[in-house]
PDB file of N, CA and C in Angstrom:
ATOM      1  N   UNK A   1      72.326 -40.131   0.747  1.00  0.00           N
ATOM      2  CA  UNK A   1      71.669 -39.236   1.674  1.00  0.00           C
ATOM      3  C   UNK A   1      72.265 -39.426   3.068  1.00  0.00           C
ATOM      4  N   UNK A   2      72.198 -38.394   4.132  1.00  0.00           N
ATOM      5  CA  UNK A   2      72.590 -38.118   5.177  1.00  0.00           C
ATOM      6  C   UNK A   2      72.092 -38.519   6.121  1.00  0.00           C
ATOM      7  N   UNK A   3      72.292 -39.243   7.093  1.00  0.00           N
ATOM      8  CA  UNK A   3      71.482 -39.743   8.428  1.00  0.00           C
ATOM      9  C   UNK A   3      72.049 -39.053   9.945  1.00  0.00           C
ATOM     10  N   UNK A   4      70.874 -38.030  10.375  1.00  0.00           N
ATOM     11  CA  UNK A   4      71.826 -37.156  11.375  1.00  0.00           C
ATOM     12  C   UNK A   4      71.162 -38.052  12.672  1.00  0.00           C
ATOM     13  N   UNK A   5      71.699 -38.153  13.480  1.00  0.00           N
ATOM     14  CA  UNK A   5      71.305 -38.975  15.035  1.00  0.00           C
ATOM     15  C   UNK A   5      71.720 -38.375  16.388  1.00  0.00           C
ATOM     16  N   UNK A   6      71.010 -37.922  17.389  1.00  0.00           N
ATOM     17  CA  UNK A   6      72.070 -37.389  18.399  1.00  0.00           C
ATOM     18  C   UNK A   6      72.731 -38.810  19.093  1.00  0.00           C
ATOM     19  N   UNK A   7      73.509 -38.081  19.580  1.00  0.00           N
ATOM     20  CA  UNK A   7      74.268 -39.560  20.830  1.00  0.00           C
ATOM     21  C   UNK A   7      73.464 -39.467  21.307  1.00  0.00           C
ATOM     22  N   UNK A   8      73.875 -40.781  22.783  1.00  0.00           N
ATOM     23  CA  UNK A   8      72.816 -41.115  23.517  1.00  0.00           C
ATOM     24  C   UNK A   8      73.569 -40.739  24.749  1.00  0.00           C
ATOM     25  N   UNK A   9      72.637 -40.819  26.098  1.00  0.00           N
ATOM     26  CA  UNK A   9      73.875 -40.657  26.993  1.00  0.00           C
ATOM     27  C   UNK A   9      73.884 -41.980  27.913  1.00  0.00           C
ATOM     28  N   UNK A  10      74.649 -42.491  28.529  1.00  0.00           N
ATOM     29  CA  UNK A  10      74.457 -42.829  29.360  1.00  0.00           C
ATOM     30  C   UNK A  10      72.835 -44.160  29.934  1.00  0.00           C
ATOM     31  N   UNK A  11      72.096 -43.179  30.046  1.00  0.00           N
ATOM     32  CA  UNK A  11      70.775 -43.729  30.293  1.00  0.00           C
ATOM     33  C   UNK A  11      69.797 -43.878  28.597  1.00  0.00           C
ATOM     34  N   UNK A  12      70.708 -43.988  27.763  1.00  0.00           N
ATOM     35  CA  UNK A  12      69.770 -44.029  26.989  1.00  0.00           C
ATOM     36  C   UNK A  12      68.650 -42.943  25.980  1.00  0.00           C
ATOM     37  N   UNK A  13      69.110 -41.655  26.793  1.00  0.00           N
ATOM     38  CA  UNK A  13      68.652 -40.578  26.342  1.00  0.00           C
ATOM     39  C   UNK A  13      69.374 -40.191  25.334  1.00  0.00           C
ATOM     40  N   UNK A  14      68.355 -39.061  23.967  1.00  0.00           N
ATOM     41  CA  UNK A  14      69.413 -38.325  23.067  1.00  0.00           C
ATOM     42  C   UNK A  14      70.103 -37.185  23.809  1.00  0.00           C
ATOM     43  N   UNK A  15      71.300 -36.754  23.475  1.00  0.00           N
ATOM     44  CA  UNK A  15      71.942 -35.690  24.468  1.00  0.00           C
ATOM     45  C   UNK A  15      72.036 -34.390  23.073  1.00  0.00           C
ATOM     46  N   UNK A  16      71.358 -33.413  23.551  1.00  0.00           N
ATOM     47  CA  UNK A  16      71.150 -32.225  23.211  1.00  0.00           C
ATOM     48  C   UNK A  16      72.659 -31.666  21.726  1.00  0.00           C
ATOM     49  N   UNK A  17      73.166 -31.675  20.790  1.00  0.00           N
ATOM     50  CA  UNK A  17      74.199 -31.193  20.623  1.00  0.00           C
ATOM     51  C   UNK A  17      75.302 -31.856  20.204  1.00  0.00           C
ATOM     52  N   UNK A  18      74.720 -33.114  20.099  1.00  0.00           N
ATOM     53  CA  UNK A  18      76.449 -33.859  20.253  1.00  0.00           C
ATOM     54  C   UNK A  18      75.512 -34.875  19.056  1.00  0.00           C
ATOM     55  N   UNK A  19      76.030 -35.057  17.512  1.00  0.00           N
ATOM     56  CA  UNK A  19      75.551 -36.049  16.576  1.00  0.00           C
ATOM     57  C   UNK A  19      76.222 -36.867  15.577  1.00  0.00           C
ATOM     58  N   UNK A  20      75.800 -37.644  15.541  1.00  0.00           N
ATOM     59  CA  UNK A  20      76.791 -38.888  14.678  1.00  0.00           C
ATOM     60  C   UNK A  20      75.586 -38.372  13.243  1.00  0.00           C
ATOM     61  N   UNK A  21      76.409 -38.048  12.123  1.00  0.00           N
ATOM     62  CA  UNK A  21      76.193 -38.182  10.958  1.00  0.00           C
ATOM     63  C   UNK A  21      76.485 -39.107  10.029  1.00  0.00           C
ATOM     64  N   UNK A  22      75.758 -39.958   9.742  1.00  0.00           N
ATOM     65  CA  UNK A  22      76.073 -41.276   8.692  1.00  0.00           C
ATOM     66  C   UNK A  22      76.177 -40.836   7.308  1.00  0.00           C
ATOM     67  N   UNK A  23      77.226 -41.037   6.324  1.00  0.00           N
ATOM     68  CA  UNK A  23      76.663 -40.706   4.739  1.00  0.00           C
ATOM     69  C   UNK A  23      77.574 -41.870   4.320  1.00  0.00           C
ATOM     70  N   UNK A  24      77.209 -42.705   3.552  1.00  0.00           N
ATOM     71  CA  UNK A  24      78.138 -43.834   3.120  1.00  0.00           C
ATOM     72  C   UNK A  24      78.938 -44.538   3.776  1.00  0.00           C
ATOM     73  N   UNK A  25      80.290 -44.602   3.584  1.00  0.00           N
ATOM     74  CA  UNK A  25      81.009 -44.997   4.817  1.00  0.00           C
ATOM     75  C   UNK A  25      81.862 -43.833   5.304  1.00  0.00           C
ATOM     76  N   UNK A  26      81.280 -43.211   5.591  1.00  0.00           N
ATOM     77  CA  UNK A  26      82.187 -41.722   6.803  1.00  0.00           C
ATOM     78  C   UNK A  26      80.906 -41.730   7.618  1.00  0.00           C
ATOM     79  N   UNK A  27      81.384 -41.669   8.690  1.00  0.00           N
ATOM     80  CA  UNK A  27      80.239 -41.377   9.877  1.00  0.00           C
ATOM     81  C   UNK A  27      81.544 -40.268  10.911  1.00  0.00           C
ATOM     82  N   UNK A  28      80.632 -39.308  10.676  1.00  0.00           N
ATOM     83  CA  UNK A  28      81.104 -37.785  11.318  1.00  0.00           C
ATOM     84  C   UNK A  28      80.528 -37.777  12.628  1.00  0.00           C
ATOM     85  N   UNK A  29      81.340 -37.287  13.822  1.00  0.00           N
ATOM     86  CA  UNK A  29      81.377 -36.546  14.800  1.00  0.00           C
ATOM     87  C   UNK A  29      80.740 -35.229  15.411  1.00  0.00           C
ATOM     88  N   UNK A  30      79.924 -34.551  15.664  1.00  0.00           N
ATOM     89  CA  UNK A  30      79.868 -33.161  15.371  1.00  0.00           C
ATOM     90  C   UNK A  30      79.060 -32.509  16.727  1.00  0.00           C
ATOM     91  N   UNK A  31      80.052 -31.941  17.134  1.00  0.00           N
ATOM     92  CA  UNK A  31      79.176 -31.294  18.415  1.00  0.00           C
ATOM     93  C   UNK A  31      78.981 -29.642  18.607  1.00  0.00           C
ATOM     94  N   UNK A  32      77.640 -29.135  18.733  1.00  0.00           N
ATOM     95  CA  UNK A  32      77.014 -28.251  18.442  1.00  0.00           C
ATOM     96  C   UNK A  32      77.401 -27.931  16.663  1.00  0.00           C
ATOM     97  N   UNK A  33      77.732 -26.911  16.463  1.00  0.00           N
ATOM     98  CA  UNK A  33      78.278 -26.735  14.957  1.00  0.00           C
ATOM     99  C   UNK A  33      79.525 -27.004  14.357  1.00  0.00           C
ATOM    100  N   UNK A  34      80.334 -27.821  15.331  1.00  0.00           N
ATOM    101  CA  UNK A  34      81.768 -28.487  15.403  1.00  0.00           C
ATOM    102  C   UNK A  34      81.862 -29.550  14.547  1.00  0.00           C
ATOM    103  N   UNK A  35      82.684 -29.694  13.791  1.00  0.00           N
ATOM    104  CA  UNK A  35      83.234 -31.020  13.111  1.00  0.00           C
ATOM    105  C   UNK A  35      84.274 -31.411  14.380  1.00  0.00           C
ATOM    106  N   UNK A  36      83.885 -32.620  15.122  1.00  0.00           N
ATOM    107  CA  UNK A  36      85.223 -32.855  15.908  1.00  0.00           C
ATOM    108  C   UNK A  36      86.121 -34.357  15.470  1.00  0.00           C
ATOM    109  N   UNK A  37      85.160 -35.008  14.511  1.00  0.00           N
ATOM    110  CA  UNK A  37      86.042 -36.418  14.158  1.00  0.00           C
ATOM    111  C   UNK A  37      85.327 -36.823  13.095  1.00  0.00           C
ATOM    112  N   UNK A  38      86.256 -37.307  11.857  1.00  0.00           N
ATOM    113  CA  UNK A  38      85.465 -38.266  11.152  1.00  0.00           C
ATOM    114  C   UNK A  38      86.400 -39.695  11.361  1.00  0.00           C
ATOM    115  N   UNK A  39      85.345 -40.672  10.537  1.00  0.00           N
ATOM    116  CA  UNK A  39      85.753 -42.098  10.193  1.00  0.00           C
ATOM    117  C   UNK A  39      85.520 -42.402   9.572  1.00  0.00           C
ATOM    118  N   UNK A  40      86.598 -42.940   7.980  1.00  0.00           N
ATOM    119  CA  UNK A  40      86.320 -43.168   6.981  1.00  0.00           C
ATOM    120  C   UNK A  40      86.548 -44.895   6.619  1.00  0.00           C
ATOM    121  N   UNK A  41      85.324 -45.620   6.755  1.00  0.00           N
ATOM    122  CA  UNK A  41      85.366 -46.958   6.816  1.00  0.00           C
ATOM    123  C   UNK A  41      85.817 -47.758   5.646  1.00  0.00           C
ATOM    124  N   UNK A  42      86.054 -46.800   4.391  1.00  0.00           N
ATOM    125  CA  UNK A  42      86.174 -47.211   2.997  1.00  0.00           C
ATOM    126  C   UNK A  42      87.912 -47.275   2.941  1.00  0.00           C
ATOM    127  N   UNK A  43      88.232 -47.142   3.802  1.00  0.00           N
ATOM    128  CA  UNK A  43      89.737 -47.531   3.413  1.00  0.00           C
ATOM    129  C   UNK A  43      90.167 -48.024   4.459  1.00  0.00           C
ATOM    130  N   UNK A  44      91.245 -48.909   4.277  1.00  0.00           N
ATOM    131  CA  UNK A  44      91.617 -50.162   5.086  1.00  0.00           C
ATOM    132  C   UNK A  44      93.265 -49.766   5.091  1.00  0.00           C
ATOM    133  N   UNK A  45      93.576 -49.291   6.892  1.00  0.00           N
ATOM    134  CA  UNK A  45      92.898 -49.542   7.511  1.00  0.00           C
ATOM    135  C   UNK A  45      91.486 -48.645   7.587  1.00  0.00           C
ATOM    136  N   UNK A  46      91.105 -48.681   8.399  1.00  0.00           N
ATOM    137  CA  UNK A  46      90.343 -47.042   8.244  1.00  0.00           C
ATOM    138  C   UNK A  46      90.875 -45.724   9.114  1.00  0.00           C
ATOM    139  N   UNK A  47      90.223 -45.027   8.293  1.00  0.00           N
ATOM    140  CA  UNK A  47      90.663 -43.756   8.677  1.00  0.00           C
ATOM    141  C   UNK A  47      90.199 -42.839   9.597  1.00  0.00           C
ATOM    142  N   UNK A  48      90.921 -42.924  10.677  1.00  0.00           N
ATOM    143  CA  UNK A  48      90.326 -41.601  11.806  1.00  0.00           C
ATOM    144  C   UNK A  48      90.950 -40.461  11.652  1.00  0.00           C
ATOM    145  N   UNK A  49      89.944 -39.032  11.866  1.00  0.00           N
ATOM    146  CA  UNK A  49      90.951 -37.910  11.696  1.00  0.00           C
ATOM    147  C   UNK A  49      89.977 -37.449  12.552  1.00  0.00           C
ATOM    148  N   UNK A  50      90.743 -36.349  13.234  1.00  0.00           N
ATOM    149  CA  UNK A  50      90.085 -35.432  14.258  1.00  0.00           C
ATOM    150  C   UNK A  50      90.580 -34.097  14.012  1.00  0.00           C
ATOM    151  N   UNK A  51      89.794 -32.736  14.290  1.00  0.00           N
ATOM    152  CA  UNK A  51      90.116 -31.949  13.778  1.00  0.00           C
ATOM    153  C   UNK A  51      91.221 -31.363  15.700  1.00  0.00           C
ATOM    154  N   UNK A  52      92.060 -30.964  15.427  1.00  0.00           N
ATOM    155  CA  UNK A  52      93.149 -30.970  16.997  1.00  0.00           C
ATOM    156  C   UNK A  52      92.707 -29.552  17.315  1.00  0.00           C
ATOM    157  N   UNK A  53      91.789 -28.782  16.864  1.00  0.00           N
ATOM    158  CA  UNK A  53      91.667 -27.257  17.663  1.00  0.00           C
ATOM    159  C   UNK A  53      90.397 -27.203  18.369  1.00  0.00           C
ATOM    160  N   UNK A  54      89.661 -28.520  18.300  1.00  0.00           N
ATOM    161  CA  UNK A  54      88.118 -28.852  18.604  1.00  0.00           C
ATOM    162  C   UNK A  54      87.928 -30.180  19.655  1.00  0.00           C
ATOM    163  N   UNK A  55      89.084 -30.761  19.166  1.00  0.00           N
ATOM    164  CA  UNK A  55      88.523 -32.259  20.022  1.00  0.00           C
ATOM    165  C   UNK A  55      88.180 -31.966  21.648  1.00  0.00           C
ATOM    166  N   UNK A  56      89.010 -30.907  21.996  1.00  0.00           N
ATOM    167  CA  UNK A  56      88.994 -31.032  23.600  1.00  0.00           C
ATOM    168  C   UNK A  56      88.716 -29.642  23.912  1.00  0.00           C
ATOM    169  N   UNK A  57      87.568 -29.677  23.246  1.00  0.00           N
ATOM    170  CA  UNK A  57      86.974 -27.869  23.714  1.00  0.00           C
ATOM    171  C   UNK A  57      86.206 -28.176  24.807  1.00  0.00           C
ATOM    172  N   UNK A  58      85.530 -29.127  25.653  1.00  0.00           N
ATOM    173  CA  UNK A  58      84.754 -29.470  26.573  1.00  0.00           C
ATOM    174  C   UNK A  58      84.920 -30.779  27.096  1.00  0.00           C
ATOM    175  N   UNK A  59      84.586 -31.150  28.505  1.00  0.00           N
ATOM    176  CA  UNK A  59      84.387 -32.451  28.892  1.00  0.00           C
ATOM    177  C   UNK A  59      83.561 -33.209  28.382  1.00  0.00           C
ATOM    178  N   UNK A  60      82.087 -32.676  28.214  1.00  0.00           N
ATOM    179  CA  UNK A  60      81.324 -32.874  27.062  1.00  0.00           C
ATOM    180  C   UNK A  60      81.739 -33.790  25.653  1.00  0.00           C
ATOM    181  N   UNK A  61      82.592 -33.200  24.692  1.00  0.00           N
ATOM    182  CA  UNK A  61      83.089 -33.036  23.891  1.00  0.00           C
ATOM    183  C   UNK A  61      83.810 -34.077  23.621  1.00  0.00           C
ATOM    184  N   UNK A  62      84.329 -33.984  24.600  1.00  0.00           N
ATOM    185  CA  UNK A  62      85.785 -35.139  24.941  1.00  0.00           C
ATOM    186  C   UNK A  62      85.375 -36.349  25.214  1.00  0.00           C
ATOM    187  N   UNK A  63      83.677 -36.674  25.749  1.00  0.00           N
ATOM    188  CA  UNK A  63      83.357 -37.454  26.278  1.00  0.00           C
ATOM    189  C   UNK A  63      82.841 -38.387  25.351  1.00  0.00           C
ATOM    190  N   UNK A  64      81.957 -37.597  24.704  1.00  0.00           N
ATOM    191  CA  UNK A  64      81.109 -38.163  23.388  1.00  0.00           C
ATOM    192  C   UNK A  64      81.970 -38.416  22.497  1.00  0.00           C
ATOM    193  N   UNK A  65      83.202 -37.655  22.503  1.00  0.00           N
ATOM    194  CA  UNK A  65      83.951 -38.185  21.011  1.00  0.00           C
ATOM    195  C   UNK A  65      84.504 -39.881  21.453  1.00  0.00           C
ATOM    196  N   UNK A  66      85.085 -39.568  22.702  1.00  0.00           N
ATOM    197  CA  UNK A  66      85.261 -41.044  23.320  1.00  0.00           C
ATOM    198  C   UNK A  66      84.260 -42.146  22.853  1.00  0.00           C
ATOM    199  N   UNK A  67      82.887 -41.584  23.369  1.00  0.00           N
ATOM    200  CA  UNK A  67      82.389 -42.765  22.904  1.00  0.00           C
ATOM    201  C   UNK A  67      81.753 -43.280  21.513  1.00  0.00           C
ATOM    202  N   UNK A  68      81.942 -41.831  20.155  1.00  0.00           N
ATOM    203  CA  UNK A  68      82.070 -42.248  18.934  1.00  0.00           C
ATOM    204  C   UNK A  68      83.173 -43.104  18.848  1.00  0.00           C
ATOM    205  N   UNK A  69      83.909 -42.933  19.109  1.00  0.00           N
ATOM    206  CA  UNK A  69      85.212 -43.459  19.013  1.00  0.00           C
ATOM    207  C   UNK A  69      85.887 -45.201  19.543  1.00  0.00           C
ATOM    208  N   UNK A  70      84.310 -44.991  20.685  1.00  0.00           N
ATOM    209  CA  UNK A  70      84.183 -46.939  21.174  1.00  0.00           C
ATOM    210  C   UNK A  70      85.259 -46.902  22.132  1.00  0.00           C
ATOM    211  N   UNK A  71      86.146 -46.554  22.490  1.00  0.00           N
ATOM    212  CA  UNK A  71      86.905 -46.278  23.894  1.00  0.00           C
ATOM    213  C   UNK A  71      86.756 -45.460  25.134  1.00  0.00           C
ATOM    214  N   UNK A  72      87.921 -45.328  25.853  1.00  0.00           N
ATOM    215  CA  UNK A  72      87.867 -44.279  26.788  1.00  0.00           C
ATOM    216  C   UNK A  72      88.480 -42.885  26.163  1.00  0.00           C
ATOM    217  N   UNK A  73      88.650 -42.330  27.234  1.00  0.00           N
ATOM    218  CA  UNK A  73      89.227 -40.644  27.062  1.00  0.00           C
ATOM    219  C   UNK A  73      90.383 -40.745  27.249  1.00  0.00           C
ATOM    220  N   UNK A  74      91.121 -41.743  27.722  1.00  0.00           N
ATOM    221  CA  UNK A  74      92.560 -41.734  28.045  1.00  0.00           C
ATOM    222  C   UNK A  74      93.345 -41.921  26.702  1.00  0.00           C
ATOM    223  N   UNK A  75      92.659 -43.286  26.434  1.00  0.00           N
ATOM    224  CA  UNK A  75      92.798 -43.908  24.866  1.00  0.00           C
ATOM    225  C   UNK A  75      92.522 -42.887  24.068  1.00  0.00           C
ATOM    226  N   UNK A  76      92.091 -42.234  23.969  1.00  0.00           N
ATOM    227  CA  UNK A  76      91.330 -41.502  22.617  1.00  0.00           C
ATOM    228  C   UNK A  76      93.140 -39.822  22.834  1.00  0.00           C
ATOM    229  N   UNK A  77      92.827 -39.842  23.736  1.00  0.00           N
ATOM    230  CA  UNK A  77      94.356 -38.695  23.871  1.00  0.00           C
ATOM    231  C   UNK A  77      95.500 -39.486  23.640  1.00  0.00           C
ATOM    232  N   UNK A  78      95.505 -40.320  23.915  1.00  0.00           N
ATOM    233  CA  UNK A  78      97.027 -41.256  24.036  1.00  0.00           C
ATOM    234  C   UNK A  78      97.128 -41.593  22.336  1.00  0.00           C
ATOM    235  N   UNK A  79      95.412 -41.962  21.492  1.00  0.00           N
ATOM    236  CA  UNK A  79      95.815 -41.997  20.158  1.00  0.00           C
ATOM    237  C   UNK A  79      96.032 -40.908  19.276  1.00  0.00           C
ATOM    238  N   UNK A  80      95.350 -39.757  19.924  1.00  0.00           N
ATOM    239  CA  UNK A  80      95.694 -38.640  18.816  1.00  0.00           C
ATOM    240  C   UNK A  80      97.105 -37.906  19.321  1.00  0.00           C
ATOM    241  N   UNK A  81      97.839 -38.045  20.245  1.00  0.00           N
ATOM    242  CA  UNK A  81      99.077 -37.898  20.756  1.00  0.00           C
ATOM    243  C   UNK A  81      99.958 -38.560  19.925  1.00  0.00           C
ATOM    244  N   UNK A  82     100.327 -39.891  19.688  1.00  0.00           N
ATOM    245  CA  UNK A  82     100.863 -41.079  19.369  1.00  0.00           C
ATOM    246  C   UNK A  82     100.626 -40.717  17.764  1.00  0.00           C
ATOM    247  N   UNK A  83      99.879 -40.202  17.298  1.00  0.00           N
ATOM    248  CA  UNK A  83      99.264 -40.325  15.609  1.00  0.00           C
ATOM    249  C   UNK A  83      98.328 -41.492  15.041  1.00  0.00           C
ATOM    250  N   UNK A  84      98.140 -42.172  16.007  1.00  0.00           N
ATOM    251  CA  UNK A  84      96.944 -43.526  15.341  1.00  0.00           C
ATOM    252  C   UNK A  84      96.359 -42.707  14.568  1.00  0.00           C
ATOM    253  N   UNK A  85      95.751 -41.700  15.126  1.00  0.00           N
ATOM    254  CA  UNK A  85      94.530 -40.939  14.561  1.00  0.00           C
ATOM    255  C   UNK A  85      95.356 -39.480  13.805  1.00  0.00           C
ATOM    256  N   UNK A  86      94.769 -39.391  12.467  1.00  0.00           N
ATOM    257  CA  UNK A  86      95.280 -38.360  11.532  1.00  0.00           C
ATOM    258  C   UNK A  86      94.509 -36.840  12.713  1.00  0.00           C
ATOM    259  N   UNK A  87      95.451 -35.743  12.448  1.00  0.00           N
ATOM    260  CA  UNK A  87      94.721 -34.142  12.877  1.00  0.00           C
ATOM    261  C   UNK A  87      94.959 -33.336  11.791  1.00  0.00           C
ATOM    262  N   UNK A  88      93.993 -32.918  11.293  1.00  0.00           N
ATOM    263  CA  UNK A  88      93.463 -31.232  10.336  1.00  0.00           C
ATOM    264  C   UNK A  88      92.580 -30.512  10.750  1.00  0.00           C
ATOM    265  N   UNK A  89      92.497 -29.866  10.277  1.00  0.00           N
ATOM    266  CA  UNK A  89      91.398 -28.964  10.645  1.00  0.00           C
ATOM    267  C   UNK A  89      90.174 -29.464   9.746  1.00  0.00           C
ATOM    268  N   UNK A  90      89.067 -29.986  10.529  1.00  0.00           N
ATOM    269  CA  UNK A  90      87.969 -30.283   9.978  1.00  0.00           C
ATOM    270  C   UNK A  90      86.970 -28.665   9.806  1.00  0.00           C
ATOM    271  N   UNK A  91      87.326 -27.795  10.185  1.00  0.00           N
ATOM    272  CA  UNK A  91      86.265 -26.841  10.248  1.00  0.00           C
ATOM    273  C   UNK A  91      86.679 -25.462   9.266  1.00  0.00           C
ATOM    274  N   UNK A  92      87.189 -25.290   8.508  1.00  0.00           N
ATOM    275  CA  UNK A  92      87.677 -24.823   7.843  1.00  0.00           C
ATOM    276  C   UNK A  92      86.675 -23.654   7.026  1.00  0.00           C
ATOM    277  N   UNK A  93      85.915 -22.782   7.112  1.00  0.00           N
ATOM    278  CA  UNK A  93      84.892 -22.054   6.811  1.00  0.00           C
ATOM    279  C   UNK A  93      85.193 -21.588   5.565  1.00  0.00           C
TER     280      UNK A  93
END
C-alpha cells in the first residue's frame, strides 16, 4: 500500500502540492499532478531518475525536489547534468 505525505516547508508546515509517495522501496516525488523524481532504494546503487521536462518547471519545484533529494539546487542540476541521476519521462499519459 501507498503512503502519500506532503513536504514540509521550512517551518515545519505541510506545503500545499508538493508530496513524497512511499510504496516499498520507491519513494516518488510529485508536485501538483507531476511525477518529478523517483528513488528506487532496491537496487544498489540506488536509483535516481527524474523526469527532465518537469524537474525545473518552478522554483517551487526545484526547491522541494532539492530537498527530496537531501541536497541543494546547485547539486541536484550539477547531478542531473553530469548523469548521476537517470532522465525519462516519468509522465507519460
Amino acid at each position: 500500500m501507498a503512503k502519500v505525505t506532503n513536504m514540509l516547508s521550512n517551518t515545519g508546515n505541510p506545503v500545499p502540492n508538493q508530496f513524497v509517495i512511499m510504496q516499498g522501496h520507491v519513494s516518488t516525488f510529485q508536485s501538483y499532478d507531476s511525477t518529478i523524481a523517483v528513488i528506487d532504494d532496491n537496487s544498489y546503487p540506488r536509483e535516481i531518475t527524474i523526469d527532465p521536462d518537469y524537474f525545473d518547471y518552478s522554483a517551487t519545484t526545484m526547491r522541494y525536489l532539492a530537498r527530496f533529494l537531501g541536497h541543494g539546487i546547485a547539486e541536484t542540476r550539477s547531478n542531473i547534468k553530469s548523469g548521476v541521476y537517470k532522465t525519462r519521462s516519468l509522465n507519460s499519459y
